[in-house]
C-alpha atoms as a PDB file:
ATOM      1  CA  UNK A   1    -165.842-196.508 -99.477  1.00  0.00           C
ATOM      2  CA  UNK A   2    -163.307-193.779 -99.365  1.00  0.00           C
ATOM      3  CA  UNK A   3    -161.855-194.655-102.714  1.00  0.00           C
ATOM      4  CA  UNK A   4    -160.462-191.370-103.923  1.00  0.00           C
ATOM      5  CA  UNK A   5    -158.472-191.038-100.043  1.00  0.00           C
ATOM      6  CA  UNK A   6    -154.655-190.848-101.394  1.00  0.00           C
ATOM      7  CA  UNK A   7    -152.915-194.079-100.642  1.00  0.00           C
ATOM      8  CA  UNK A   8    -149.879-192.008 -97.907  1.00  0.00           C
ATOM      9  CA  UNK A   9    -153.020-191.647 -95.962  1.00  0.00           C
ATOM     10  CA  UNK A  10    -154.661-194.966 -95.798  1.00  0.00           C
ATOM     11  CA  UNK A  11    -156.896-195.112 -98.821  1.00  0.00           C
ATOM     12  CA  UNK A  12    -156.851-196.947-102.491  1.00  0.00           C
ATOM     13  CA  UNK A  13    -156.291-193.722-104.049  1.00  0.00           C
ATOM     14  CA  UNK A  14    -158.521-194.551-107.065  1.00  0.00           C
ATOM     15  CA  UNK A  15    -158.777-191.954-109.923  1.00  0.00           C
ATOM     16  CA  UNK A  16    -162.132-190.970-110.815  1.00  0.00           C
ATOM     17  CA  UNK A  17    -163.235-193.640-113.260  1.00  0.00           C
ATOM     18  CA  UNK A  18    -162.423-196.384-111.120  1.00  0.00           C
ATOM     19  CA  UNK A  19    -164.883-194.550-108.384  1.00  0.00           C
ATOM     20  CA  UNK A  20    -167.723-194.204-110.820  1.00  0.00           C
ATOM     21  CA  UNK A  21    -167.497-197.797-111.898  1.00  0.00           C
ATOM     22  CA  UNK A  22    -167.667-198.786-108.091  1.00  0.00           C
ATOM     23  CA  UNK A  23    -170.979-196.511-107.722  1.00  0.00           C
ATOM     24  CA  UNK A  24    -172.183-197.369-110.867  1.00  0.00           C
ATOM     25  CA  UNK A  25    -172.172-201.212-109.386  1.00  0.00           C
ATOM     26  CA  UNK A  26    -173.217-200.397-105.960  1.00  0.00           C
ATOM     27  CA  UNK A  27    -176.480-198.359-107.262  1.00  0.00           C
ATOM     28  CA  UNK A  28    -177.697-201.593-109.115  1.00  0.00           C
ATOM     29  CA  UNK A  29    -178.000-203.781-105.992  1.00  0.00           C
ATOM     30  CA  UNK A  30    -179.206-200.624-103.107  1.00  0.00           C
ATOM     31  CA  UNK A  31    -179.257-196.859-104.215  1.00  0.00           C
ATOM     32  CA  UNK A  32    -179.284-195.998-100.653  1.00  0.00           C
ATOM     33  CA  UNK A  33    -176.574-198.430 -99.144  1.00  0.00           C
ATOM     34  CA  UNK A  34    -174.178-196.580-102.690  1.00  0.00           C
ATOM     35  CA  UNK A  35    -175.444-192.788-101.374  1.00  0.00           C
ATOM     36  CA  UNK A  36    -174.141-193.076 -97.626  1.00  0.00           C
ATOM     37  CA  UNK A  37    -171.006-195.124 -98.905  1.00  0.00           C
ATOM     38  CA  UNK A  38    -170.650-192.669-101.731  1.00  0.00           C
ATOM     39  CA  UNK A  39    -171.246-189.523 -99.558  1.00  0.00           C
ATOM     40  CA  UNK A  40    -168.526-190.285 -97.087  1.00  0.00           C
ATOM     41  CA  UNK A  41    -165.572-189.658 -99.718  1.00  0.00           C
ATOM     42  CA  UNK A  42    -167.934-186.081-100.349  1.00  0.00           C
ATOM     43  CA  UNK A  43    -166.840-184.138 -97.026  1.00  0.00           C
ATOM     44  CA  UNK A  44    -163.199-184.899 -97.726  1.00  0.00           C
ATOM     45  CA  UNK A  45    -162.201-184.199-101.208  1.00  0.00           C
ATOM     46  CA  UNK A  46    -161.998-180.507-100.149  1.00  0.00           C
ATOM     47  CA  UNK A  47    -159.567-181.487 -97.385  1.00  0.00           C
ATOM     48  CA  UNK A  48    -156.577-181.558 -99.644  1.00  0.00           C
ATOM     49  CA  UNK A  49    -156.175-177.856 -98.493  1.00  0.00           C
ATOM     50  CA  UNK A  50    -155.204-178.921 -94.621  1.00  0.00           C
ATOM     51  CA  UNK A  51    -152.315-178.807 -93.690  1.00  0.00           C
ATOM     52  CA  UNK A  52    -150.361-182.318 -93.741  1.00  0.00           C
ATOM     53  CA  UNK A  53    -150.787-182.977 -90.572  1.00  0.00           C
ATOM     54  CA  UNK A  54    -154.596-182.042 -90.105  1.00  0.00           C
ATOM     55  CA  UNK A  55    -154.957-184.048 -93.660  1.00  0.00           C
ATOM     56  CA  UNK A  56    -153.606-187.233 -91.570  1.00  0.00           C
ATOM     57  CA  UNK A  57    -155.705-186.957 -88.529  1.00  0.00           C
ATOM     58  CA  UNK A  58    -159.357-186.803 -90.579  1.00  0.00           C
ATOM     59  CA  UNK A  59    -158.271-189.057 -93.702  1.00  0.00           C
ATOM     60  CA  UNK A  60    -157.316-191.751 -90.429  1.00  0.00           C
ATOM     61  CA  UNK A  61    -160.746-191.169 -89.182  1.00  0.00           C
ATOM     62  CA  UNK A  62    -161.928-192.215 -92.411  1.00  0.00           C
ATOM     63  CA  UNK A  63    -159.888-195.353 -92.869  1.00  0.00           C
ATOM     64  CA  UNK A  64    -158.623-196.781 -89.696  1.00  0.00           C
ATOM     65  CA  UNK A  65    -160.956-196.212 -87.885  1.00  0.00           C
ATOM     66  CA  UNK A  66    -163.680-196.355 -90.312  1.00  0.00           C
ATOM     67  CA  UNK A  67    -166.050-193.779 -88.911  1.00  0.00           C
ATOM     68  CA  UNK A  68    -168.088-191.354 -91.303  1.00  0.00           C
ATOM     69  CA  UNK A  69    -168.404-187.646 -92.424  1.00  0.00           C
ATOM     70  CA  UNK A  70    -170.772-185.734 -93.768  1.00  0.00           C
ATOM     71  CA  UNK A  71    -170.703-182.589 -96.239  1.00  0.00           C
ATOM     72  CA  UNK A  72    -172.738-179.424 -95.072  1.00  0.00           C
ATOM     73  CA  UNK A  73    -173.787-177.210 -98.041  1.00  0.00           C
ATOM     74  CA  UNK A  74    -177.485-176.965 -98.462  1.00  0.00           C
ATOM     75  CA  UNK A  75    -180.346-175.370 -95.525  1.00  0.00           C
ATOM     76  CA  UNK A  76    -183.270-175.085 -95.522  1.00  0.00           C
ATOM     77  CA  UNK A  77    -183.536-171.340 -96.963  1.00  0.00           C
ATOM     78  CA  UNK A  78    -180.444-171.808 -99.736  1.00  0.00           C
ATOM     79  CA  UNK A  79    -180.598-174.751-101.698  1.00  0.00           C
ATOM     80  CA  UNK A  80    -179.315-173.898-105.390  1.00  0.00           C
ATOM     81  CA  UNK A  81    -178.704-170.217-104.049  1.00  0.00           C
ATOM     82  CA  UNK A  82    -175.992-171.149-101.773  1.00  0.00           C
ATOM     83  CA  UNK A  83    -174.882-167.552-101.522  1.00  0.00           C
ATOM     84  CA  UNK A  84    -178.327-167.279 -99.644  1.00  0.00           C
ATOM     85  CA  UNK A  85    -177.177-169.942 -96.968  1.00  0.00           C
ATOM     86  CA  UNK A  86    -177.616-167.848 -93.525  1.00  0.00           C
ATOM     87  CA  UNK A  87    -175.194-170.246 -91.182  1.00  0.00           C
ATOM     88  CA  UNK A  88    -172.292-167.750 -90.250  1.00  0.00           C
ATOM     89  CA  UNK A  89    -168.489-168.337 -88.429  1.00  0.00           C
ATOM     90  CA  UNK A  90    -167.019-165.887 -86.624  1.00  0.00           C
ATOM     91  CA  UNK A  91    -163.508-165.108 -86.221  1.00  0.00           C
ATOM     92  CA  UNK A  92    -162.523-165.315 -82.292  1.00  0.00           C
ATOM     93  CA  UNK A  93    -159.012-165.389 -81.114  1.00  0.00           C
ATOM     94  CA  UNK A  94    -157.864-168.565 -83.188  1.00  0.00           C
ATOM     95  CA  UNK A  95    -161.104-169.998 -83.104  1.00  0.00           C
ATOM     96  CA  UNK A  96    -164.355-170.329 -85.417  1.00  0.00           C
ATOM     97  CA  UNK A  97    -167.411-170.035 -83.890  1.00  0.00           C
ATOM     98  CA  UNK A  98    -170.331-171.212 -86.020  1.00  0.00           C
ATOM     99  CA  UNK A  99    -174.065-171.021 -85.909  1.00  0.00           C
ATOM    100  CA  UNK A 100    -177.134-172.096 -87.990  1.00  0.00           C
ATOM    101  CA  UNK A 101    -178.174-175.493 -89.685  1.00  0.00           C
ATOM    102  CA  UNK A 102    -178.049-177.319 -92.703  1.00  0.00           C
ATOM    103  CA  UNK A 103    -180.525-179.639 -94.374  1.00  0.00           C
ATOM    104  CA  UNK A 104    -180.164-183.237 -96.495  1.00  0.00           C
ATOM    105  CA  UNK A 105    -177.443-183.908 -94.815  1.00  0.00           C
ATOM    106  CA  UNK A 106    -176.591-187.479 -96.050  1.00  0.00           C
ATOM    107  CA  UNK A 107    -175.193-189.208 -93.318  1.00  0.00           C
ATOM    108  CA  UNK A 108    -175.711-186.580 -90.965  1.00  0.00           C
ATOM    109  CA  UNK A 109    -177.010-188.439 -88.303  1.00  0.00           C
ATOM    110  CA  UNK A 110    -174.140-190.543 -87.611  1.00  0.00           C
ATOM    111  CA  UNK A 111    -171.120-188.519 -88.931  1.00  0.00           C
ATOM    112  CA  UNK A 112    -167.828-187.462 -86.891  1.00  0.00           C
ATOM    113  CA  UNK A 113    -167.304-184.598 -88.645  1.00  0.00           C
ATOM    114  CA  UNK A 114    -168.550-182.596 -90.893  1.00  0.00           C
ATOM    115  CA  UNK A 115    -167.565-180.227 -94.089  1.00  0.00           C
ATOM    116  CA  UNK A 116    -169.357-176.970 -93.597  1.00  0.00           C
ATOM    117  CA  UNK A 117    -169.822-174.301 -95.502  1.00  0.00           C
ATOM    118  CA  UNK A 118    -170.397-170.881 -93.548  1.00  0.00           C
ATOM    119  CA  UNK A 119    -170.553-166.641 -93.834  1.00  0.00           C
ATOM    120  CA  UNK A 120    -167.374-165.184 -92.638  1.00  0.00           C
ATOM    121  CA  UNK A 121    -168.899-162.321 -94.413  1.00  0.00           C
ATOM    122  CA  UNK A 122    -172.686-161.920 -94.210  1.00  0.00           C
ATOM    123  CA  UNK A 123    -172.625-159.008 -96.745  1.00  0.00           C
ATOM    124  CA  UNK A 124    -170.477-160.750 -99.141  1.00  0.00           C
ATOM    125  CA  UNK A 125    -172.872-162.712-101.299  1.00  0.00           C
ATOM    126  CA  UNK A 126    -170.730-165.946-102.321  1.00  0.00           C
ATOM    127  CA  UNK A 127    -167.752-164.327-101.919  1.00  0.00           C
ATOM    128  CA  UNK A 128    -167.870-164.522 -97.961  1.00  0.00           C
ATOM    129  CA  UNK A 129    -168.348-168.225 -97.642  1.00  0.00           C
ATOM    130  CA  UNK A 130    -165.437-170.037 -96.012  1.00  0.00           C
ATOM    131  CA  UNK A 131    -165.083-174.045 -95.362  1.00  0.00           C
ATOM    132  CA  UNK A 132    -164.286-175.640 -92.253  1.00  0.00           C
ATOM    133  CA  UNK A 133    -163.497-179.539 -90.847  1.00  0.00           C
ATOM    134  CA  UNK A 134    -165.737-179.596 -87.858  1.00  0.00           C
ATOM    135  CA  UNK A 135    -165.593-182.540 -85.028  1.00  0.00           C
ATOM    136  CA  UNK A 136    -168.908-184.000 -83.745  1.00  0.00           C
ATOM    137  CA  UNK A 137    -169.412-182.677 -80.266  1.00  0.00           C
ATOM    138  CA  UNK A 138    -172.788-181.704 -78.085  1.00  0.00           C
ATOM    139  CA  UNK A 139    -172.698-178.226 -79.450  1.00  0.00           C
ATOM    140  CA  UNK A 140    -173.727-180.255 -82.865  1.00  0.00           C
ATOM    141  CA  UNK A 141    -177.641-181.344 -82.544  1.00  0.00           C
ATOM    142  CA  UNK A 142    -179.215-183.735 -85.228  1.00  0.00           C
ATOM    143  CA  UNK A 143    -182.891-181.711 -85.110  1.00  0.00           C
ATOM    144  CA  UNK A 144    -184.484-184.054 -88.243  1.00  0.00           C
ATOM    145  CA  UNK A 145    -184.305-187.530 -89.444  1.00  0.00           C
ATOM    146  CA  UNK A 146    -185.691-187.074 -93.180  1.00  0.00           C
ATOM    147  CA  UNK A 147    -188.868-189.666 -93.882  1.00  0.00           C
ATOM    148  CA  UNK A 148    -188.547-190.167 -97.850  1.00  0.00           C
ATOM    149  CA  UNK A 149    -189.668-191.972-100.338  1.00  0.00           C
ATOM    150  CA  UNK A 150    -187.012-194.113-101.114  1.00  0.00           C
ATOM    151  CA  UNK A 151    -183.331-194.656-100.234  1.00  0.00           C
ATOM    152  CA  UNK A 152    -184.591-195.316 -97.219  1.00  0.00           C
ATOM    153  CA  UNK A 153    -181.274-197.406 -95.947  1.00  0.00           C
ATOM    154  CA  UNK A 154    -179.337-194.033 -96.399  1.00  0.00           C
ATOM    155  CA  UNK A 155    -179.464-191.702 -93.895  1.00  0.00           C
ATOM    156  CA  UNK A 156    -180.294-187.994 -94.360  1.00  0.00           C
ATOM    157  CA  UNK A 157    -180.561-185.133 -91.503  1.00  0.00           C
ATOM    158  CA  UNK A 158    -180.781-181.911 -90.582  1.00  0.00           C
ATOM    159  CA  UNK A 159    -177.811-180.862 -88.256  1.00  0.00           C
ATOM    160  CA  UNK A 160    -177.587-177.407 -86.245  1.00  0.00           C
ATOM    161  CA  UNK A 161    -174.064-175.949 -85.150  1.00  0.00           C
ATOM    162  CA  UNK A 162    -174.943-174.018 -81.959  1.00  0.00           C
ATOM    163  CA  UNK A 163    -171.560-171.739 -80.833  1.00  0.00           C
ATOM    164  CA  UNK A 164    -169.837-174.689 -81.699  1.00  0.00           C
ATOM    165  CA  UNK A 165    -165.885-173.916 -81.275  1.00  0.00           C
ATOM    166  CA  UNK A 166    -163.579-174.848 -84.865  1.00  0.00           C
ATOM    167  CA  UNK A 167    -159.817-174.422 -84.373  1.00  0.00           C
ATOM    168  CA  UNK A 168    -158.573-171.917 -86.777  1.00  0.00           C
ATOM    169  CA  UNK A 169    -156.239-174.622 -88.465  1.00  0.00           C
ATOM    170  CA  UNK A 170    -159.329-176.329 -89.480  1.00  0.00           C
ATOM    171  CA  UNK A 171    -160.415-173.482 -91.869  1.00  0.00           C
ATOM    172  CA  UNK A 172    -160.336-175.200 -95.496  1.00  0.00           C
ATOM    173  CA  UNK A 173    -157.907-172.847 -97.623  1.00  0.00           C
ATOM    174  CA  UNK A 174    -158.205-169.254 -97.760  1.00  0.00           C
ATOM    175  CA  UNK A 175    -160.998-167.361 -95.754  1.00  0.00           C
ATOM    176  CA  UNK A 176    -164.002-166.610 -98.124  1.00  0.00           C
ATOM    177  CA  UNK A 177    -162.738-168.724-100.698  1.00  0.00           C
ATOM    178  CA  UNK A 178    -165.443-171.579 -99.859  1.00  0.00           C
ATOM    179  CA  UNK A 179    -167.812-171.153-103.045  1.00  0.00           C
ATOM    180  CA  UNK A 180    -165.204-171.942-105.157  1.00  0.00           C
ATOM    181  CA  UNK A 181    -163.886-174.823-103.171  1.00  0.00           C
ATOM    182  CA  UNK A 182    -167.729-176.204-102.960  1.00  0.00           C
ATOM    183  CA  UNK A 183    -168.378-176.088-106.417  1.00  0.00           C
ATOM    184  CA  UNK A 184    -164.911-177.832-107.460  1.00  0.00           C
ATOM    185  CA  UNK A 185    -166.221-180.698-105.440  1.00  0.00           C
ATOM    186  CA  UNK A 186    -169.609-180.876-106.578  1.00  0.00           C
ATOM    187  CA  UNK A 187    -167.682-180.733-110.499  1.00  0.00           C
ATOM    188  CA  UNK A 188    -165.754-183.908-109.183  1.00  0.00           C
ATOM    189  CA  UNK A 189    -168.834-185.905-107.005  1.00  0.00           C
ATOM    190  CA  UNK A 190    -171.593-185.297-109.450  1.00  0.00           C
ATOM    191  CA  UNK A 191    -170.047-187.846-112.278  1.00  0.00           C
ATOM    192  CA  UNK A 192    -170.403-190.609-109.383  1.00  0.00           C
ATOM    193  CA  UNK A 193    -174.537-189.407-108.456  1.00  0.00           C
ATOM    194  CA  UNK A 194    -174.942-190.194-112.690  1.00  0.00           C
ATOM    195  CA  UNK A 195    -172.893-193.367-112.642  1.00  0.00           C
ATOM    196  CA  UNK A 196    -175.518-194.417-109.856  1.00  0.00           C
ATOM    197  CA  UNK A 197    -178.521-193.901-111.496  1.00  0.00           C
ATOM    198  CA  UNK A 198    -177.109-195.810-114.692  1.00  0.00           C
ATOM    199  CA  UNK A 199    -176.803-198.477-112.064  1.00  0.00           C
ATOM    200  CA  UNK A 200    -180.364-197.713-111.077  1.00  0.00           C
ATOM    201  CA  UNK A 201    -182.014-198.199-114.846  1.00  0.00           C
ATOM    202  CA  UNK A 202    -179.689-201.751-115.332  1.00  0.00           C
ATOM    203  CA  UNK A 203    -181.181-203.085-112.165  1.00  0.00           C
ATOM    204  CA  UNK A 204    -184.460-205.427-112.339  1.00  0.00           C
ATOM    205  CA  UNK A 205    -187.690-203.610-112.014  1.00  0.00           C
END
């Protein structure tokens, strides 16, 4: 778990190969058990744009304390179409305050914090998402455990942010830079969700 976290922060530091091999491995013996292990190094590959400091306290979370995260992208109205997602943060004082939900959340139901994607600029298409670290607190509300088909020992939710507070420093590079920051990390993740299913296909019927 974690295996892309740099080593000055606590992690192996593995480069991507080594992480695919790992998934590849994991999705032969439990698909589901390799999604929620897998997911948890999703929410902070973007955080490479914290400051040092910030970058220390959530990669910690991750592993000393070995608690999990969750990455926010997708709701229920704006899947592919993520410039259609309708959860907004608004700019007060040196504060975020964000609203709205998000769907498939893996891990979502037991995270710590969360990678979310948000409008800072509702008439902006793509170009007025932002990214933001955001800490599990009782603003957050977990409103639907997911029944599936399968995968069943991986967890997937839908969360809802209501007026919950975000320190400015938590904001994940520029303002409205956050499409481009999501789709870099899907670019890097989505090697690791084919590595899995090759893992799937070797595995005994």
């Amino acid at each position: 778990m974690n295996t892309h976290v740099p080593e000055e922060y606590g992690g192996p530091g593995l480069d991507y190969l080594s992480g695919v091999i790992i998934e590849e491995e994991i999705g032969w013996g439990c698909s589901g058990i390799g999604t929620s292990l897998m997911a948890n190094g999703l929410a902070p590959l973007p955080s490479h744009r914290l400051l040092r400091g910030t970058k220390k306290k959530y990669f910690g979370m991750l592993t000393e304390s070995l608690k999990l995260a969750s990455f926010c992208l997708t709701e229920p109205d704006a899947g592919s179409d993520v410039s259609g997602m309708k959860t907004t943060a608004t700019k007060k004082g040196d504060k975020y305050v964000l609203n709205g939900s998000k769907c498939l959340i893996t891990n979502g139901g037991y995270a710590d914090w969360f990678t979310v994607y948000a409008k800072t600029d509702k008439d902006a298409g793509h170009r007025g998402i932002s990214a933001f670290i955001v800490d599990k607190d009782d603003t957050i509300t977990v409103d639907k455990k997911e029944d599936k088909m399968g995968q069943r020992a991986s967890n997937t939710a839908t969360i809802t942010f209501n007026e919950t507070e975000v320190p400015a420093e938590n904001l994940l590079g520029e303002e409205n830079a956050g499409f481009k920051l999501a789709m870099m990390t899907l670019d890097r993740t989505r090697p690791g969700v084919a590595a899995m299913a090759v893992g799937i296909a070797r595995a005994p019927s």
